[in-house]
C-alpha atoms as a PDB file:
ATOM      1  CA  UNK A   1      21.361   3.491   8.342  1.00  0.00           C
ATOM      2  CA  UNK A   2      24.582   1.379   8.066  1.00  0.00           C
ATOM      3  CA  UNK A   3      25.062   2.120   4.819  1.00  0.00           C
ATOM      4  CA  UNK A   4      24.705   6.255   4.790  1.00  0.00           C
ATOM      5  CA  UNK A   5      26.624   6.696   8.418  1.00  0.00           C
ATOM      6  CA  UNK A   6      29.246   8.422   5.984  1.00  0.00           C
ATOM      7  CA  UNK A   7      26.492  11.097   5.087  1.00  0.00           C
ATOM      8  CA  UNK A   8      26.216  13.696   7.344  1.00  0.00           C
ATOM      9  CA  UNK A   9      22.411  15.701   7.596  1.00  0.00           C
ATOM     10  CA  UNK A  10      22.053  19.490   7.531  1.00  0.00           C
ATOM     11  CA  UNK A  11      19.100  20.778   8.920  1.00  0.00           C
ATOM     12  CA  UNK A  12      18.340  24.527   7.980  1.00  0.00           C
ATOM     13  CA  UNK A  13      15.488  26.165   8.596  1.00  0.00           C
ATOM     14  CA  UNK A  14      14.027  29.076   5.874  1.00  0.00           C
ATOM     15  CA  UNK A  15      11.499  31.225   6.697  1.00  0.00           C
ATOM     16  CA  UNK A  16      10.057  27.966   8.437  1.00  0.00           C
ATOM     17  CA  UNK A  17      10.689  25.572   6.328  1.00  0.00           C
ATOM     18  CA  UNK A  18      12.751  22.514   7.388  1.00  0.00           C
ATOM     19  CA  UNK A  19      15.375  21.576   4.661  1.00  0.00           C
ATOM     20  CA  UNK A  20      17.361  18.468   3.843  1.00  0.00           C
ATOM     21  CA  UNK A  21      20.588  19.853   2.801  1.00  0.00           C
ATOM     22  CA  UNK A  22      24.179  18.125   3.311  1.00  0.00           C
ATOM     23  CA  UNK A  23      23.507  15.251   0.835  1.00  0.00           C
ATOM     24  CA  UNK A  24      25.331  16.075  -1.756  1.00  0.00           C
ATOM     25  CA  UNK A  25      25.701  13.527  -4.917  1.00  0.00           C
ATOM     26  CA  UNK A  26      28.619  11.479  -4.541  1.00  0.00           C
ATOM     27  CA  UNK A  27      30.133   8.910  -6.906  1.00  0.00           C
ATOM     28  CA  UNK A  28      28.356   6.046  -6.290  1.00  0.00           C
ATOM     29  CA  UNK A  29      25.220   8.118  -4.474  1.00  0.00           C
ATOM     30  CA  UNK A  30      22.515  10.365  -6.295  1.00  0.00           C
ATOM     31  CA  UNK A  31      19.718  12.379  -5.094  1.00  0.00           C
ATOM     32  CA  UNK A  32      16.226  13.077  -6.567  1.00  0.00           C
ATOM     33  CA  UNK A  33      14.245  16.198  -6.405  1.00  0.00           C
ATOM     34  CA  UNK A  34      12.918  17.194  -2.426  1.00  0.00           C
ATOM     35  CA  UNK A  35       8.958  17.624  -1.780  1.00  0.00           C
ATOM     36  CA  UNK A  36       7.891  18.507   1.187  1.00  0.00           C
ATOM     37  CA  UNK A  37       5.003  16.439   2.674  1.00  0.00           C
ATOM     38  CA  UNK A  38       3.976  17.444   6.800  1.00  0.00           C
ATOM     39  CA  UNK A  39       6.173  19.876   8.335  1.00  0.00           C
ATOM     40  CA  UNK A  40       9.432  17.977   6.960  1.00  0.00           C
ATOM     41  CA  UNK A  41      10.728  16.656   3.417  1.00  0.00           C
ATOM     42  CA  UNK A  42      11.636  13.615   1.758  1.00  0.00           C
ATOM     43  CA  UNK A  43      13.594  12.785  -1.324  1.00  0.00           C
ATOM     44  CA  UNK A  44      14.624   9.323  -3.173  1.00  0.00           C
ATOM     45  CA  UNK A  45      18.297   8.441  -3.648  1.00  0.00           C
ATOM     46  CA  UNK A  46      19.918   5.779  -5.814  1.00  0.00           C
ATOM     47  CA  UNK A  47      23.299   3.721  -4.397  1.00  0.00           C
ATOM     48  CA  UNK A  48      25.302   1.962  -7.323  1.00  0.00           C
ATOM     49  CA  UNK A  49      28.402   0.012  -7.131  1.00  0.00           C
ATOM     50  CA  UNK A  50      32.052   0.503  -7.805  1.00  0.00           C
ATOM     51  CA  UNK A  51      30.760  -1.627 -11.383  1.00  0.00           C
ATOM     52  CA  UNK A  52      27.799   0.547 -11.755  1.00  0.00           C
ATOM     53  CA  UNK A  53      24.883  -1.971 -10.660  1.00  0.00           C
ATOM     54  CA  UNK A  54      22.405  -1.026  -8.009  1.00  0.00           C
ATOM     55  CA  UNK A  55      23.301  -1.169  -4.513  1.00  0.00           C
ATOM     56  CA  UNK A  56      20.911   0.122  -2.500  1.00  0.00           C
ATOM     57  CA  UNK A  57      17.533   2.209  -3.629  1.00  0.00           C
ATOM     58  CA  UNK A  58      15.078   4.109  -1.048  1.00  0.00           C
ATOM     59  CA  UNK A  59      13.524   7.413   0.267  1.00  0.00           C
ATOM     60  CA  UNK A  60      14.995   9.406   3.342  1.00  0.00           C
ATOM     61  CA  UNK A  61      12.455  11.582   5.230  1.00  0.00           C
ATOM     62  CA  UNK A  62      12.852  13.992   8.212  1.00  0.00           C
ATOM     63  CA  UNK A  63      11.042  13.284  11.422  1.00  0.00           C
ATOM     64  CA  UNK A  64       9.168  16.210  11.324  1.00  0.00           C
ATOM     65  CA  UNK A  65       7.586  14.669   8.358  1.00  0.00           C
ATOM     66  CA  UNK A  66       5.533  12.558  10.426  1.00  0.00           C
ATOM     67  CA  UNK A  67       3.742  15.862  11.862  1.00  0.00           C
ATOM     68  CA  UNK A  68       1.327  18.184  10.319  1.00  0.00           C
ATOM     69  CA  UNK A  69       0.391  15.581   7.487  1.00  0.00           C
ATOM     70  CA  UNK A  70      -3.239  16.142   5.441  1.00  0.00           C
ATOM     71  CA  UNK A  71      -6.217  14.879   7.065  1.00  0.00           C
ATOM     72  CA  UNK A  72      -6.961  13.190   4.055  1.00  0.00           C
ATOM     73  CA  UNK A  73      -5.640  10.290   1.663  1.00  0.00           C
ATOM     74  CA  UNK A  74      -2.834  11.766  -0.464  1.00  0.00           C
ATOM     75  CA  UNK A  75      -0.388  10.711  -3.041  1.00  0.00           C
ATOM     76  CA  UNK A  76       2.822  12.417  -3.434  1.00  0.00           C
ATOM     77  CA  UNK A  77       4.660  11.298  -7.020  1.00  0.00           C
ATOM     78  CA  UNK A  78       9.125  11.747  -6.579  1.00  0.00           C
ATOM     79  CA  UNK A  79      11.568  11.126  -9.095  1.00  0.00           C
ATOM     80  CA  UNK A  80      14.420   9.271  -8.937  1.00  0.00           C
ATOM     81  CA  UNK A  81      17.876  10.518 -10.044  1.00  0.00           C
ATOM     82  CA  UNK A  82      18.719   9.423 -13.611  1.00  0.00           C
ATOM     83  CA  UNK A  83      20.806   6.618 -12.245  1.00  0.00           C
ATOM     84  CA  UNK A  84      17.649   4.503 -11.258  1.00  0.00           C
ATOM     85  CA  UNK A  85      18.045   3.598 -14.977  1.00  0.00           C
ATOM     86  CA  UNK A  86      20.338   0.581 -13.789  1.00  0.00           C
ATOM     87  CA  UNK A  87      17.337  -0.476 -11.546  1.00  0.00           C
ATOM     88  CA  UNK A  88      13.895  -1.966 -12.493  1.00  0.00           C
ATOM     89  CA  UNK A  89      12.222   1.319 -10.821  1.00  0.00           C
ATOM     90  CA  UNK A  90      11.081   4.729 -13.053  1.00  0.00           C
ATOM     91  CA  UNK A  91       9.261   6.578 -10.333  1.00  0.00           C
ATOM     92  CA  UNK A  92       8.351   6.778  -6.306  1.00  0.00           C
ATOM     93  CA  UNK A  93       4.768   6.866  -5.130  1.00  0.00           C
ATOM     94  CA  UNK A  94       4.278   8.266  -1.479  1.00  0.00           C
ATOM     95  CA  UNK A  95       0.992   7.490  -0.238  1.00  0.00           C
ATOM     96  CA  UNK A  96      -0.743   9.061   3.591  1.00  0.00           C
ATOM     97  CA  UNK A  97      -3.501   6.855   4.492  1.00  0.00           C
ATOM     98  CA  UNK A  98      -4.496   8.428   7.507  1.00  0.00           C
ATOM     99  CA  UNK A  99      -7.539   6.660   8.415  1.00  0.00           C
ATOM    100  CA  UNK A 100      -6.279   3.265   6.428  1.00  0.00           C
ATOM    101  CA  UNK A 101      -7.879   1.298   4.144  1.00  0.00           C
ATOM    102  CA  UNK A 102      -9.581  -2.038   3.710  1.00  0.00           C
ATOM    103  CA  UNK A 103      -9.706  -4.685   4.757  1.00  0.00           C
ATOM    104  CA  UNK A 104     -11.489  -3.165   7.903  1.00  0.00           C
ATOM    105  CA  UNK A 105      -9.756  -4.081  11.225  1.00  0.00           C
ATOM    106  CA  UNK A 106      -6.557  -5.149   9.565  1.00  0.00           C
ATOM    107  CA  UNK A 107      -5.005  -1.862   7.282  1.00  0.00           C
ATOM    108  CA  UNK A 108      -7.342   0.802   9.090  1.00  0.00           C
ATOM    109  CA  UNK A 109      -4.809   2.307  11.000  1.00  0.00           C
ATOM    110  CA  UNK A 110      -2.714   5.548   9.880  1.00  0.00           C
ATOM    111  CA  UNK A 111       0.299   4.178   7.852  1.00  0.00           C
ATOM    112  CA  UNK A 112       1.984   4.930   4.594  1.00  0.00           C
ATOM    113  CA  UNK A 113       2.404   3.379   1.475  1.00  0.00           C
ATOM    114  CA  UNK A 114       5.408   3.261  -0.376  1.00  0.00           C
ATOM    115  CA  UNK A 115       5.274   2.326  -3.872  1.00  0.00           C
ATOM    116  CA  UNK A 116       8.980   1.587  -6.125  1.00  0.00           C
ATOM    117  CA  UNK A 117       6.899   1.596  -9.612  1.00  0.00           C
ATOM    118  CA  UNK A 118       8.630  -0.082 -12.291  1.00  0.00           C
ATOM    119  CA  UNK A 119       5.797   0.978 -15.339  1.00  0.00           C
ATOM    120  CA  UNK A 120       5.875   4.608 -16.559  1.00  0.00           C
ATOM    121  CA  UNK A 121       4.120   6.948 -15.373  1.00  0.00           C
ATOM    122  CA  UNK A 122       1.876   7.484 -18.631  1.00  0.00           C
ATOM    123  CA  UNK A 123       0.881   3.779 -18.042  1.00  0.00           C
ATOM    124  CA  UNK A 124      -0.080   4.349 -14.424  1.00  0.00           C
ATOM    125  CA  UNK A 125      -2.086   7.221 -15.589  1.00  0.00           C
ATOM    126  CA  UNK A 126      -4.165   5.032 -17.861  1.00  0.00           C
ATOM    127  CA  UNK A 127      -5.196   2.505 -15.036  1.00  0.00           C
ATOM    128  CA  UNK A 128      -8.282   4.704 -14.782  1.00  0.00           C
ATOM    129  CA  UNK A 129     -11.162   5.153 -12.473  1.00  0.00           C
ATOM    130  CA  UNK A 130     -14.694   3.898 -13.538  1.00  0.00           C
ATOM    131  CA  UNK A 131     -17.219   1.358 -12.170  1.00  0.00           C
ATOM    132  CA  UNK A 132     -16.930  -2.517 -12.638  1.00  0.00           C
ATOM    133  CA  UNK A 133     -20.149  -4.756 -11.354  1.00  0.00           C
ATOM    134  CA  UNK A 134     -18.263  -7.789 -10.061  1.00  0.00           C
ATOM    135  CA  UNK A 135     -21.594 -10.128  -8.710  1.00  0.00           C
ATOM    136  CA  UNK A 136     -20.991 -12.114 -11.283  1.00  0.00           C
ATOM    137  CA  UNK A 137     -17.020 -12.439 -11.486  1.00  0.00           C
ATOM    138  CA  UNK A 138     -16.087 -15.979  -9.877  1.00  0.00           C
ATOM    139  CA  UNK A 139     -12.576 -14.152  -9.380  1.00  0.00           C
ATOM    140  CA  UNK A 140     -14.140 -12.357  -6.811  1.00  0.00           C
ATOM    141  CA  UNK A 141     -14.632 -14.553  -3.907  1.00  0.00           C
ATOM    142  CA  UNK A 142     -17.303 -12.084  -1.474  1.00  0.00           C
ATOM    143  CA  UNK A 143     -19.636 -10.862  -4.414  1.00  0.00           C
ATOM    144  CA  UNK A 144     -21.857  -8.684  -4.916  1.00  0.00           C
ATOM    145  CA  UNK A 145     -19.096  -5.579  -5.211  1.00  0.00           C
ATOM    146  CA  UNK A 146     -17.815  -3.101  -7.195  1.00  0.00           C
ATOM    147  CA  UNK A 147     -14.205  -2.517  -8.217  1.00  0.00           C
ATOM    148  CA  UNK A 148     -13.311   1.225  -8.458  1.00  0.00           C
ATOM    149  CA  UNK A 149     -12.396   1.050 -12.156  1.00  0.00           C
ATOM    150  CA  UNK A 150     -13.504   0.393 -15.413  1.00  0.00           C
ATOM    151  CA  UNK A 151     -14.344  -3.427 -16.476  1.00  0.00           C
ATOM    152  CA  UNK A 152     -11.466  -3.171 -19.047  1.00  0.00           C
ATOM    153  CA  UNK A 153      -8.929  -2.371 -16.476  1.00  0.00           C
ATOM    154  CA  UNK A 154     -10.535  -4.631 -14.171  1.00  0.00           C
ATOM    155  CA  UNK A 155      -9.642  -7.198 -16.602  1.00  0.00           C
ATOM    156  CA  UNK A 156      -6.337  -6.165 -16.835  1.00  0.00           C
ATOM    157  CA  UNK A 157      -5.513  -5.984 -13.327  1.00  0.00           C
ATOM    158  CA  UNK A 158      -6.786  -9.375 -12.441  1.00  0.00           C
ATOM    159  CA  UNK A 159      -4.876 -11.162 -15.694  1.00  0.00           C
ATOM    160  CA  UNK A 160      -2.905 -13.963 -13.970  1.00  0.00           C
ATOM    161  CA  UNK A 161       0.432 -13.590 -13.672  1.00  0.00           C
ATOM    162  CA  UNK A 162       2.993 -16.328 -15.154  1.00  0.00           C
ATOM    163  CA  UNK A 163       3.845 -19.144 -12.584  1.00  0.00           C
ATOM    164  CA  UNK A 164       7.249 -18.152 -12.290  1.00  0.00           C
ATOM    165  CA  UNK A 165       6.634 -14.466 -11.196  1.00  0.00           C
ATOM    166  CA  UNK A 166       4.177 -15.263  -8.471  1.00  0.00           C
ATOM    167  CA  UNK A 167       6.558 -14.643  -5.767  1.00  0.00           C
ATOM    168  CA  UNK A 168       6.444 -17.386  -2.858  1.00  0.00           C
ATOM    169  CA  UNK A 169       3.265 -17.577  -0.650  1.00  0.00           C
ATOM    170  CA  UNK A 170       2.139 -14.617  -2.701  1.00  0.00           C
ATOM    171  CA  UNK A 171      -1.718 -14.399  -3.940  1.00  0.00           C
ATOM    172  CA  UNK A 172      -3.502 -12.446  -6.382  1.00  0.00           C
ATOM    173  CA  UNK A 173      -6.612 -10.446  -4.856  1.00  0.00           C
ATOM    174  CA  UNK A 174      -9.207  -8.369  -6.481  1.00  0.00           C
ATOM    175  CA  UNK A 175      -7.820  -5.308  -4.317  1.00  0.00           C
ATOM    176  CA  UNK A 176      -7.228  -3.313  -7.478  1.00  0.00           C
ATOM    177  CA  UNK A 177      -6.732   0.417  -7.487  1.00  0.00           C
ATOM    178  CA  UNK A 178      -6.887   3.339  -9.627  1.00  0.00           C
ATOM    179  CA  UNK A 179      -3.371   4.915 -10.857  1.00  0.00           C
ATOM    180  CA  UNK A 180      -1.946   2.087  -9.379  1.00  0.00           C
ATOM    181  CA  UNK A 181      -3.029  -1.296 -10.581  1.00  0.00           C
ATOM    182  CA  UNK A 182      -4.033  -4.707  -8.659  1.00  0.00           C
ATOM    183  CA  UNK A 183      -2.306  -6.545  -5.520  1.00  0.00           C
ATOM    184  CA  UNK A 184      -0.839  -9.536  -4.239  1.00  0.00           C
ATOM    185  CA  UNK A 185      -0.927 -10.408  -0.550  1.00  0.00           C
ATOM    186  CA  UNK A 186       1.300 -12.763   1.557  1.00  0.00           C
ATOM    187  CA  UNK A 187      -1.834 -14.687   3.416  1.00  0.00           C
ATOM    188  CA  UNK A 188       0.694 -15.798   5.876  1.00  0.00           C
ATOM    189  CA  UNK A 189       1.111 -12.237   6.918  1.00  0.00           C
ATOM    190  CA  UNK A 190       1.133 -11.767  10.494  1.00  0.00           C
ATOM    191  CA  UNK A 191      -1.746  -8.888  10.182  1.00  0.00           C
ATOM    192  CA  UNK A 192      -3.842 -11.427   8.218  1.00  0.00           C
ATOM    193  CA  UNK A 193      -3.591 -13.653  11.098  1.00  0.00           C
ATOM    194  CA  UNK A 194      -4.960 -11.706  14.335  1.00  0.00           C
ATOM    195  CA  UNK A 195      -1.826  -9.480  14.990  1.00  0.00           C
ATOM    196  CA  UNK A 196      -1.384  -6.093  14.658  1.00  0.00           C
ATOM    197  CA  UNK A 197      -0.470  -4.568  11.414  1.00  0.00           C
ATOM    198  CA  UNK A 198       2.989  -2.773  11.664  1.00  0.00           C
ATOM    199  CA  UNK A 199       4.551  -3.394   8.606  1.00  0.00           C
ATOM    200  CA  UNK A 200       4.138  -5.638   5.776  1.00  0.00           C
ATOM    201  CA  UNK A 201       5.629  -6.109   2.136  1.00  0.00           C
ATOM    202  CA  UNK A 202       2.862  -6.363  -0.966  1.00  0.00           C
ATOM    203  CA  UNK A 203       3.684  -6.183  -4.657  1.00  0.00           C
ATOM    204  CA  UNK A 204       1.824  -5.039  -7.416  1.00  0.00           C
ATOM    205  CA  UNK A 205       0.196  -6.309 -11.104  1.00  0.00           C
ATOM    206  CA  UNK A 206      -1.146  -5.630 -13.997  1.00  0.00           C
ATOM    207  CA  UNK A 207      -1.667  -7.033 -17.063  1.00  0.00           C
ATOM    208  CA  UNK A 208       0.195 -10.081 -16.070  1.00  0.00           C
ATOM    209  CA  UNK A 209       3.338  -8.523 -14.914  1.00  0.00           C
ATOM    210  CA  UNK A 210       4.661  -7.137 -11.379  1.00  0.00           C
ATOM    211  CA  UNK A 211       4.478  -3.443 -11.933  1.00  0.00           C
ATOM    212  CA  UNK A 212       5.178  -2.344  -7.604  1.00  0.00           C
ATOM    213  CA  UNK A 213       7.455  -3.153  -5.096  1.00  0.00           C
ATOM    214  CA  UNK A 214       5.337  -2.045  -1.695  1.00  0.00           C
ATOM    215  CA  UNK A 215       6.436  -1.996   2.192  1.00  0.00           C
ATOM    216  CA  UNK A 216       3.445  -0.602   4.145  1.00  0.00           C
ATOM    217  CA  UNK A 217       4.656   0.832   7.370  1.00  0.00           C
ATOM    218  CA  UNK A 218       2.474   1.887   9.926  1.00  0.00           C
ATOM    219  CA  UNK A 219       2.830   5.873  11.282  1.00  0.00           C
ATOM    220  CA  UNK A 220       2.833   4.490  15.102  1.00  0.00           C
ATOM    221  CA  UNK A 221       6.146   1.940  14.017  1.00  0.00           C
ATOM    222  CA  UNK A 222       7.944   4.719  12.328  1.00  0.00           C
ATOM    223  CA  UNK A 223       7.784   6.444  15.702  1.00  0.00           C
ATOM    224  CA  UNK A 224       9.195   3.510  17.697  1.00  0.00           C
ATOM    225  CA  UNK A 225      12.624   4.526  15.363  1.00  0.00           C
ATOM    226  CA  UNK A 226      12.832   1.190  13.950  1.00  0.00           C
ATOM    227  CA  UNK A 227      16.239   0.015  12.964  1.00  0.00           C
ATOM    228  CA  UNK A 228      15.584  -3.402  10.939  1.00  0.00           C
ATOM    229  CA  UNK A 229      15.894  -5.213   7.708  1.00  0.00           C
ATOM    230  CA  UNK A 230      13.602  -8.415   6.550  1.00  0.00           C
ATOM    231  CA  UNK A 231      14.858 -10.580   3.082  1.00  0.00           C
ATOM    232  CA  UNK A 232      12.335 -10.596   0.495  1.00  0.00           C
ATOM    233  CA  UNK A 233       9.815 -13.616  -0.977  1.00  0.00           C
ATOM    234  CA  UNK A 234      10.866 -13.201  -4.921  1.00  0.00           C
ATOM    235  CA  UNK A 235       9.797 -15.192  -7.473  1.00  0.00           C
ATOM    236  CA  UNK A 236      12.058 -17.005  -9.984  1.00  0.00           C
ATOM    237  CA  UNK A 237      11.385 -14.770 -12.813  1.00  0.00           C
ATOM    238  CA  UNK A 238      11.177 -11.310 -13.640  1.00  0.00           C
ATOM    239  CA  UNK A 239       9.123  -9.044 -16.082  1.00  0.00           C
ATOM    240  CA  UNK A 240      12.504  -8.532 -17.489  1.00  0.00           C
ATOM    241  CA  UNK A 241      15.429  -9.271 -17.040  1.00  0.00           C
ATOM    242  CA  UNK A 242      17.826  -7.224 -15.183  1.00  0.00           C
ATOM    243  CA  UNK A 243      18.550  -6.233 -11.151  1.00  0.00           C
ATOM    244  CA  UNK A 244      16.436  -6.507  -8.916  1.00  0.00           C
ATOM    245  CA  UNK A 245      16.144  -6.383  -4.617  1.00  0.00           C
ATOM    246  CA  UNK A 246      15.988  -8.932  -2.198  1.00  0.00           C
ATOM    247  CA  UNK A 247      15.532  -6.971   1.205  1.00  0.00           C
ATOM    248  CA  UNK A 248      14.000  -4.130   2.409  1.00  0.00           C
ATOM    249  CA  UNK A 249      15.012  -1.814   5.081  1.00  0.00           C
ATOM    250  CA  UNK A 250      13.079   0.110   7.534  1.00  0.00           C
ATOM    251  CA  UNK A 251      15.488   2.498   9.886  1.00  0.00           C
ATOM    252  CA  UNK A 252      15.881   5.719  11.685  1.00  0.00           C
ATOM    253  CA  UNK A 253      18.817   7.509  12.062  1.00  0.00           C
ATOM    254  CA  UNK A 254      20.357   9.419  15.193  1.00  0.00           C
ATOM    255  CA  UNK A 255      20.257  12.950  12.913  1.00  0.00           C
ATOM    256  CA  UNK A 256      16.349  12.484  12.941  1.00  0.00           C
ATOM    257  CA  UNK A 257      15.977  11.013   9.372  1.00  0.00           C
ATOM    258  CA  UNK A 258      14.294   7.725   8.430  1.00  0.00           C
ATOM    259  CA  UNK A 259      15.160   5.680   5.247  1.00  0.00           C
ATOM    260  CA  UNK A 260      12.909   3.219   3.665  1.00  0.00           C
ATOM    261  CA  UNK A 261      15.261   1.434   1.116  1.00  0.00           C
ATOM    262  CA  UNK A 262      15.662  -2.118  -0.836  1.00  0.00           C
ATOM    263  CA  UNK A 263      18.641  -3.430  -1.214  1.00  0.00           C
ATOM    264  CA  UNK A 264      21.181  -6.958  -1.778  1.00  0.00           C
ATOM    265  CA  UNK A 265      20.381  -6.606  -5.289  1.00  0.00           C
ATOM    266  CA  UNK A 266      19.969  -9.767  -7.341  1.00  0.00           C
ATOM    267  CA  UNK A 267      19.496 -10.932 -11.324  1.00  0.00           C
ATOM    268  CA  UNK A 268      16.991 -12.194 -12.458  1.00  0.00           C
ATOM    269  CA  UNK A 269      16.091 -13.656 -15.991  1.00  0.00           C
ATOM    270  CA  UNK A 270      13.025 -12.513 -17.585  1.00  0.00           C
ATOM    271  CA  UNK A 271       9.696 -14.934 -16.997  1.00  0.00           C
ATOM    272  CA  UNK A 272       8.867 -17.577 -19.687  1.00  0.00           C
ATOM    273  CA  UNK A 273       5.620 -16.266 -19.616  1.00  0.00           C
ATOM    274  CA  UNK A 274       3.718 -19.549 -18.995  1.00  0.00           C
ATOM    275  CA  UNK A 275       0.686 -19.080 -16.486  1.00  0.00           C
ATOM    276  CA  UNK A 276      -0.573 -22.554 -14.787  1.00  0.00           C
ATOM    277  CA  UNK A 277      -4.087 -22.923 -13.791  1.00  0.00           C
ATOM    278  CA  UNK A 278      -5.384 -20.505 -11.123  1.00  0.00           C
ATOM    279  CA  UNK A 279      -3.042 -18.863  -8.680  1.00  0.00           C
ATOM    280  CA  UNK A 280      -5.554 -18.679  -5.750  1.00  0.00           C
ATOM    281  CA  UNK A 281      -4.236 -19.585  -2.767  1.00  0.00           C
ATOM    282  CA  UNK A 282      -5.893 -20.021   0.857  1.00  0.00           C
ATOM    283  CA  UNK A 283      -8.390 -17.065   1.761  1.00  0.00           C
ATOM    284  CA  UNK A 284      -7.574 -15.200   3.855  1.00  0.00           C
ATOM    285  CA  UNK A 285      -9.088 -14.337   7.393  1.00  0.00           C
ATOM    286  CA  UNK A 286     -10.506 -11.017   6.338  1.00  0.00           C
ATOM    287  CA  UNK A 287     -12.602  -9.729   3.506  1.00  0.00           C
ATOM    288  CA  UNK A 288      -9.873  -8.253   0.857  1.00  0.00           C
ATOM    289  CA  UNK A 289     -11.577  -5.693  -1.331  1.00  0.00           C
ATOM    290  CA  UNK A 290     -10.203  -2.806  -3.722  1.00  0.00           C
ATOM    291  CA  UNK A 291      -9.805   0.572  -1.992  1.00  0.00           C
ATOM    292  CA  UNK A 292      -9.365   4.700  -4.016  1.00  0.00           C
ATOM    293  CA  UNK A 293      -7.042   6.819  -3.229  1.00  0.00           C
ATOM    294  CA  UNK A 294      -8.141  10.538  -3.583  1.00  0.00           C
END
């Protein structure tokens, strides 16, 4: 990407196992800890500033990554380098969906997840699994169901948020997940609207605040080596107060590398807290509903 051209790649190979080496911490440029996920490896990296505030925030991947991936749903937890303390974000959540997930026909294609947390671990730990009855919920507009978590944290996940951290054309949905908390869903989306899903951008909630930042990118437009970047719908207020993005970025690189990043970081003042009435918005074409990730 435009903004790592200076970087250069190194590609060794150990007793079969495909290393990124070559990025080296720089200045304004740190690296978290590699995993290896497929036949490749991916690690998180944090950009700052010649004045120390966040510039540019992401995970870089090899190619290879995209082969020899689990049959089954996974979650792979990275760190970030301990200069993601300027940023709103405490941990990186890699998720492999490769059969999907609801709603059927829309996100039920192989694609990844990728989640920029801003609550602790410990507190993602403690949105729990369990089994919540919803018939008789009226926040649950295709009853009967039943959400994939207790009632407790189904109560916590569906708490409105405050009317000035509802991003723009953003809607709250009972799609809420263990470890990971509730979501809301741009009803505008293309894939909510007949077209193929390729990519899209949800955030996350709980407990009244936005706890995710989420592109979901599918596994068949990663290997069209996308090189693009789409601006953000933000609210006007944040959980806090502090620095937070306004893009993301979806691009592969000539050395075989992808980079999912956010970026054109922005402050924002922490929300007043005030929550208006309902935030429903128009339904959607398909049937949303909560989905577990194994």
């Amino acid at each position: 990407m435009k903004k790592l051209t200076w970087l250069i790649v190194g590609l060794l190979v150990i007793g079969g196992l495909l290393l990124l080496t070559g990025f080296s911490s720089t200045k304004h440029t740190q690296w978290g800890t590699p995993i290896k996920l497929g036949d490749g490896q991916a690690k998180t990296y944090v950009t700052l500033n010649g004045s120390g505030k966040p510039k540019e925030v992401g995970i870089i991947f090899t190619e290879d990554m995209l082969s020899g991936l689990p049959t089954e749903m996974t979650e792979t937890v990275l760190d970030f380098p301990a200069t993601a303390a300027e940023t709103p974000f405490t941990h990186f959540g890699l998720d492999w969906n490769p059969a999907g997930h609801e709603p059927d026909g829309v996100y039920t294609v192989p694609h990844f997840d990728f989640h920029f947390y801003t609550l602790s671990e410990e507190e993602r730990a403690a949105i729990e699994f369990g089994t919540c009855t919803t018939a008789e919920d009226s926040r649950v507009p295709n009853p009967p169901g039943v959400a994939p978590v207790t009632c407790a944290v189904f109560d916590k996940a569906m708490q409105p948020l405050p009317a000035d951290m509802m991003p723009t054309d953003y809607n709250m949905v009972p799609a809420v997940v263990p470890f990971m908390g509730n979501h809301l869903m741009d009803f505008s989306a293309p894939e909510l609207n007949g077209e193929p899903f390729t990519y899209t951008w949800l955030y996350g909630a709980y407990n009244g605040e936005i706890i995710f930042f989420e592109p979901m990118i599918t596994k068949a437009f990663l290997e069209s080596h996308p090189n693009m970047c789409e601006s953000l719908k933000t609210p006007e207020a944040m959980p806090e107060a502090g620095w937070y993005p306004t893009q993301y970025c979806i691009k592969y690189d000539k050395s075989n590398t992808y980079t999912i990043s956010v970026d054109s970081f922005k402050w924002f003042e922490a929300s007043n807290g005030q929550v208006v009435n309902s935030q429903s918005g128009p339904e959607p074409q398909h049937e949303v509903i909560g989905h577990t990730h194994q």
